[in-house]
Protein backbone atom coordinates (compact mmCIF):
# COMPACT_ATOMS: atom_id res chain seq x y z
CA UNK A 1 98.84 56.67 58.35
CA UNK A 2 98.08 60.55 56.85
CA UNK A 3 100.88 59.11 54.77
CA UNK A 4 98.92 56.68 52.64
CA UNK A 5 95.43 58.55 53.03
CA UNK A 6 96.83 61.52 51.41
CA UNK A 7 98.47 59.10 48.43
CA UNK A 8 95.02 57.61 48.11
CA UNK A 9 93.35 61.17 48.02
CA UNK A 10 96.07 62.86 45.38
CA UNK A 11 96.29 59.32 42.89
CA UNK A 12 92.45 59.36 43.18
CA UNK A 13 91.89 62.68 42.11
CA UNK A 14 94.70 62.77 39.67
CA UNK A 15 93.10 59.06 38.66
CA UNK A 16 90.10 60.60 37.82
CA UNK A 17 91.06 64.16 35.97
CA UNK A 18 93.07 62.39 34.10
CA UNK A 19 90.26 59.75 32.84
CA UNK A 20 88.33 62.91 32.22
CA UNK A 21 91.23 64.85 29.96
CA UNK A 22 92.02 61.85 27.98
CA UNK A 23 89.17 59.49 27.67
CA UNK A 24 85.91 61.84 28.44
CA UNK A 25 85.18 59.82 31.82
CA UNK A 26 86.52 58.45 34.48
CA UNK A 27 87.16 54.49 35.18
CA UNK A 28 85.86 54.05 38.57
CA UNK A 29 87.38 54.49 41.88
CA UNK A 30 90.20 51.53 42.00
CA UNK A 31 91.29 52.02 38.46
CA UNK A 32 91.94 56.13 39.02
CA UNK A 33 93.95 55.23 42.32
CA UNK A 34 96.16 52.53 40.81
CA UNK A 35 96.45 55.24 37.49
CA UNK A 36 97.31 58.12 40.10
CA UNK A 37 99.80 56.47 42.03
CA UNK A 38 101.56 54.89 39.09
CA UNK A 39 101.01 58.35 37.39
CA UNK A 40 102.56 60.50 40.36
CA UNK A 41 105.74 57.34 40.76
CA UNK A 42 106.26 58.14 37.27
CA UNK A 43 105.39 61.32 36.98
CA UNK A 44 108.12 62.45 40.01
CA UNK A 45 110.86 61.00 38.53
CA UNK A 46 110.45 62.29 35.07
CA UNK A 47 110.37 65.60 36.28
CA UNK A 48 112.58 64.78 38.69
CA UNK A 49 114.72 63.72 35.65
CA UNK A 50 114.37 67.37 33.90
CA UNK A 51 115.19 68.92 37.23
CA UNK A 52 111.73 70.64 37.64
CA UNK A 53 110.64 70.91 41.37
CA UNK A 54 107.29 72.37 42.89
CA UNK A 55 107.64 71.67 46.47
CA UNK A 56 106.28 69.71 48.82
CA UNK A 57 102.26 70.96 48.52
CA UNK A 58 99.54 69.78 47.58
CA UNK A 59 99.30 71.23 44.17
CA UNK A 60 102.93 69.86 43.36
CA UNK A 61 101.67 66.53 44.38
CA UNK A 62 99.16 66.68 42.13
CA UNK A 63 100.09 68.29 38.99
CA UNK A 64 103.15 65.86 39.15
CA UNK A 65 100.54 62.60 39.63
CA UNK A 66 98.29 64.22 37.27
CA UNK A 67 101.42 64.69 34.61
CA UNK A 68 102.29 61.10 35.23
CA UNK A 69 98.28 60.23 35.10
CA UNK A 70 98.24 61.63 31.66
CA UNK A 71 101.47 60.00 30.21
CA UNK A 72 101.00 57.11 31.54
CA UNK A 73 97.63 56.52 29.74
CA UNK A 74 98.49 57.97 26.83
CA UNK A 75 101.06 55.31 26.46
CA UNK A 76 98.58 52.63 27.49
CA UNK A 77 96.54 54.19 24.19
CA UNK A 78 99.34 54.25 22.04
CA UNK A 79 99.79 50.36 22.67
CA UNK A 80 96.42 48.98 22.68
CA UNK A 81 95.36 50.92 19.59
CA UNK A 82 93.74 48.80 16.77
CA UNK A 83 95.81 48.76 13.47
């Protein structure tokens, strides 16, 4: 159960700093959880991937979502931009 409350807590927050460092504002509460937990999935396993490893804290948890956060919208820009 701390499990998934601290997964809601870290993809929230890294939800929402991420909304503020790429858009100016944040997109509510559901949209910066489902944005922080996809970030910190994808997030892990890219760094994962270049073999870079903070440990298991808090911070780690959420500079990798937040990495992840970031990426992952700046992708989601990159294909909705209008031509």
């Amino acid at each position: 159960m701390l499990g998934i409350l601290f997964t809601v807590i870290v993809g929230a927050l890294s939800g929402f700093l991420a909304g503020k460092l790429m858009k100016g504002s944040g997109f509510g509460f559901l949209v910066n959880l489902l944005v922080g937990i996809v970030g910190g999935f994808l997030g892990g396993n890219l760094l994962a991937w270049l073999g870079i490893n903070w440990g298991k804290t808090f911070i780690g948890y959420l500079v990798t979502s937040l990495i992840g956060a970031i990426i992952l919208l700046w992708v989601v820009s990159l294909l909705t931009k209008k031509k």
